[in-house]
C-alpha atoms as a PDB file:
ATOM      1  CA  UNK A   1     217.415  56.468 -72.085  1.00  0.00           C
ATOM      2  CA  UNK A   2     214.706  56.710 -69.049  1.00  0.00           C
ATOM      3  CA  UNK A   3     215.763  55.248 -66.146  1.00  0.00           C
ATOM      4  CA  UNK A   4     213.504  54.517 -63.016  1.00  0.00           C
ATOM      5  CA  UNK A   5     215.259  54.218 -59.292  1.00  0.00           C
ATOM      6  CA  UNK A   6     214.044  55.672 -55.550  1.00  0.00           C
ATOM      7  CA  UNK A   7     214.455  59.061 -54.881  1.00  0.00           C
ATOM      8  CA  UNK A   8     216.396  57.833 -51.724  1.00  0.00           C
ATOM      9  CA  UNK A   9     218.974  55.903 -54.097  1.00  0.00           C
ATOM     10  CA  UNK A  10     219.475  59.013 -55.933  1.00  0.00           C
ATOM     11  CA  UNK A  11     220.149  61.109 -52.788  1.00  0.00           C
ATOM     12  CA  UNK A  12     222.837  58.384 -51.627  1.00  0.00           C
ATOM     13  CA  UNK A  13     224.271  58.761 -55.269  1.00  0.00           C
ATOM     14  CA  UNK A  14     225.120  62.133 -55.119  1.00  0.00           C
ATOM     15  CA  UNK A  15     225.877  62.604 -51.224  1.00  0.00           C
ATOM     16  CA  UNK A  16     228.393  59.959 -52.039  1.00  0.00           C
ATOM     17  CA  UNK A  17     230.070  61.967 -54.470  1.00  0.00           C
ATOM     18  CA  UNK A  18     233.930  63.356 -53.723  1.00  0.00           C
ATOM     19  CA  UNK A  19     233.640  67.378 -52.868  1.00  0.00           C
ATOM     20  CA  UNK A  20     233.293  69.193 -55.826  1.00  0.00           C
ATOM     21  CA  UNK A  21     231.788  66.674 -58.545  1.00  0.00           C
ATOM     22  CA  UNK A  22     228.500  68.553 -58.925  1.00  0.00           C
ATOM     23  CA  UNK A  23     230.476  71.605 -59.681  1.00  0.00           C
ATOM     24  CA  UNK A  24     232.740  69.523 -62.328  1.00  0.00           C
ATOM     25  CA  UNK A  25     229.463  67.718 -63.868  1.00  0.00           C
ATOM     26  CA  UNK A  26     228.124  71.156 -64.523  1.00  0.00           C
ATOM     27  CA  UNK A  27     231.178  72.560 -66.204  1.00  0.00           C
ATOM     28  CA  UNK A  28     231.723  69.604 -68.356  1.00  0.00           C
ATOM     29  CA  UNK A  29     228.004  69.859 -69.605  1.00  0.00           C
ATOM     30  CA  UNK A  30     228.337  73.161 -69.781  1.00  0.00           C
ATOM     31  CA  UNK A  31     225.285  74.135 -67.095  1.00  0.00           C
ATOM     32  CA  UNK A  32     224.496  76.016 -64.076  1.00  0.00           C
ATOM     33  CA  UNK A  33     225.425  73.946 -60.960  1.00  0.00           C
ATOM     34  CA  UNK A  34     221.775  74.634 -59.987  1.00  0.00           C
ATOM     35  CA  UNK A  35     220.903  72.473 -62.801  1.00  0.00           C
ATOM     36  CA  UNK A  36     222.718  69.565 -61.589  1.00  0.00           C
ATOM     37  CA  UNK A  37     221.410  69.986 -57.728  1.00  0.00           C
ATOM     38  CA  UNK A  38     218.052  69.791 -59.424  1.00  0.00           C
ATOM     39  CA  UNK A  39     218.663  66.716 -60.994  1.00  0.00           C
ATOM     40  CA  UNK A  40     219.655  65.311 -57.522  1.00  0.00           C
ATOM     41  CA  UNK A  41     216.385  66.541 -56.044  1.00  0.00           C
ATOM     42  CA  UNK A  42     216.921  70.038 -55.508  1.00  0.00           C
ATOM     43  CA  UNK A  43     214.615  72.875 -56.151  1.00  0.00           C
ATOM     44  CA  UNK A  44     217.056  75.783 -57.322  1.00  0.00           C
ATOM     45  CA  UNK A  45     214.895  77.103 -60.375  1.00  0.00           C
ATOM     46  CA  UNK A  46     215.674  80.436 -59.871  1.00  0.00           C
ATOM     47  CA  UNK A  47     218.926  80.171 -61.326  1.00  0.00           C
ATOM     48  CA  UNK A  48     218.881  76.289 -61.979  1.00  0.00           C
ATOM     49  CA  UNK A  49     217.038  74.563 -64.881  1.00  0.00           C
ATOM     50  CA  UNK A  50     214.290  71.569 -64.876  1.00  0.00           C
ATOM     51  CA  UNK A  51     216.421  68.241 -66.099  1.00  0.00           C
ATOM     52  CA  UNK A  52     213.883  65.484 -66.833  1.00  0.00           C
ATOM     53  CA  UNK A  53     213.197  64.527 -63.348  1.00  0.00           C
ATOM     54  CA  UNK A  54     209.990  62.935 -62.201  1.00  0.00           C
ATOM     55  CA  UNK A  55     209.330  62.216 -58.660  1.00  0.00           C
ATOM     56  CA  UNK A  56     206.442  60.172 -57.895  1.00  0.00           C
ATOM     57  CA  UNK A  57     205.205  58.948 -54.548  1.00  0.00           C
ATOM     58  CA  UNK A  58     206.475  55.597 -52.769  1.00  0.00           C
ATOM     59  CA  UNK A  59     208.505  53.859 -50.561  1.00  0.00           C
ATOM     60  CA  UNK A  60     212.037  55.068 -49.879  1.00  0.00           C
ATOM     61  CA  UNK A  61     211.200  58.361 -50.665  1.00  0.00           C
ATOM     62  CA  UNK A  62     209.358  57.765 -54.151  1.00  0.00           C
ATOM     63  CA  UNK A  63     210.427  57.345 -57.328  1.00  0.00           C
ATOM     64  CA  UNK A  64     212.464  59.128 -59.585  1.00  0.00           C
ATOM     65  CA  UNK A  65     211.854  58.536 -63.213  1.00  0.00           C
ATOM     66  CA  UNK A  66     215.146  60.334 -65.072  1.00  0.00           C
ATOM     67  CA  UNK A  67     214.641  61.603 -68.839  1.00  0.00           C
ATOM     68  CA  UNK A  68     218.367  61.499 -69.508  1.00  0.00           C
ATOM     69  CA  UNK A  69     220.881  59.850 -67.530  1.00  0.00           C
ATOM     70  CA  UNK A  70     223.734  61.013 -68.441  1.00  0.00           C
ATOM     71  CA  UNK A  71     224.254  63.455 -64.943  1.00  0.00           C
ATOM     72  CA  UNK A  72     223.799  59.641 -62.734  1.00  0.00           C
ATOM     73  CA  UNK A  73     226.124  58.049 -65.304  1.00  0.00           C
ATOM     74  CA  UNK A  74     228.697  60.911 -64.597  1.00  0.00           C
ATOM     75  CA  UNK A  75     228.321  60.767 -61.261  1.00  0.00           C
ATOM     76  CA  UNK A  76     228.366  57.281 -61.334  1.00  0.00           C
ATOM     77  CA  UNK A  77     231.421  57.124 -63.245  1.00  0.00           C
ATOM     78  CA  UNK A  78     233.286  59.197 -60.675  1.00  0.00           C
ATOM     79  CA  UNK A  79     232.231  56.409 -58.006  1.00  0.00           C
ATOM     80  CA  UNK A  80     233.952  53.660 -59.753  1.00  0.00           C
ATOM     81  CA  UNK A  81     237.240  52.711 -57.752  1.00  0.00           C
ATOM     82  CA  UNK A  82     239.813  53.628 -60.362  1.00  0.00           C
ATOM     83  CA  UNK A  83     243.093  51.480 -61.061  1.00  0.00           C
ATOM     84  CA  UNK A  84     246.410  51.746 -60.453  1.00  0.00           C
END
């Protein structure tokens, strides 16, 4: 499913990640990390893969139009406060 948010919303998604969830997102899908730091914005594609990620230009940084969300929904997941 596409989902549309600002690039700057997608930045504070990730940076607010516990250490070491981009490196367990890519192991559970079975990618380089580089592939999940591009997702996120970065620009690894040496070693890295393209994900689905649009950026256009805007306000708070632009938008990000996401092919597959299932990288934000993992990372999203691992943001939810978890019970006791």
């Amino acid at each position: 499913m596409t989902k549309v948010i600002t690039f700057s919303e997608l930045r504070r998604i990730k940076d607010s990640l516990p250490d070491g969830s981009v490196r367990l997102i890519a192991e559970k899908l079975q990618v380089p990390i580089e592939t999940v730091w591009n997702y996120f914005g970065g620009y690894s594609y040496e070693k890295g893969q393209s994900c689905g990620v649009h950026i256009e230009p805007g306000p708070d940084g632009g938008y990000v139009s996401l092919d597959d969300t299932t990288i934000l929904d993992m990372a999203m997941e691992m943001l939810e406060p978890k019970e006791v």
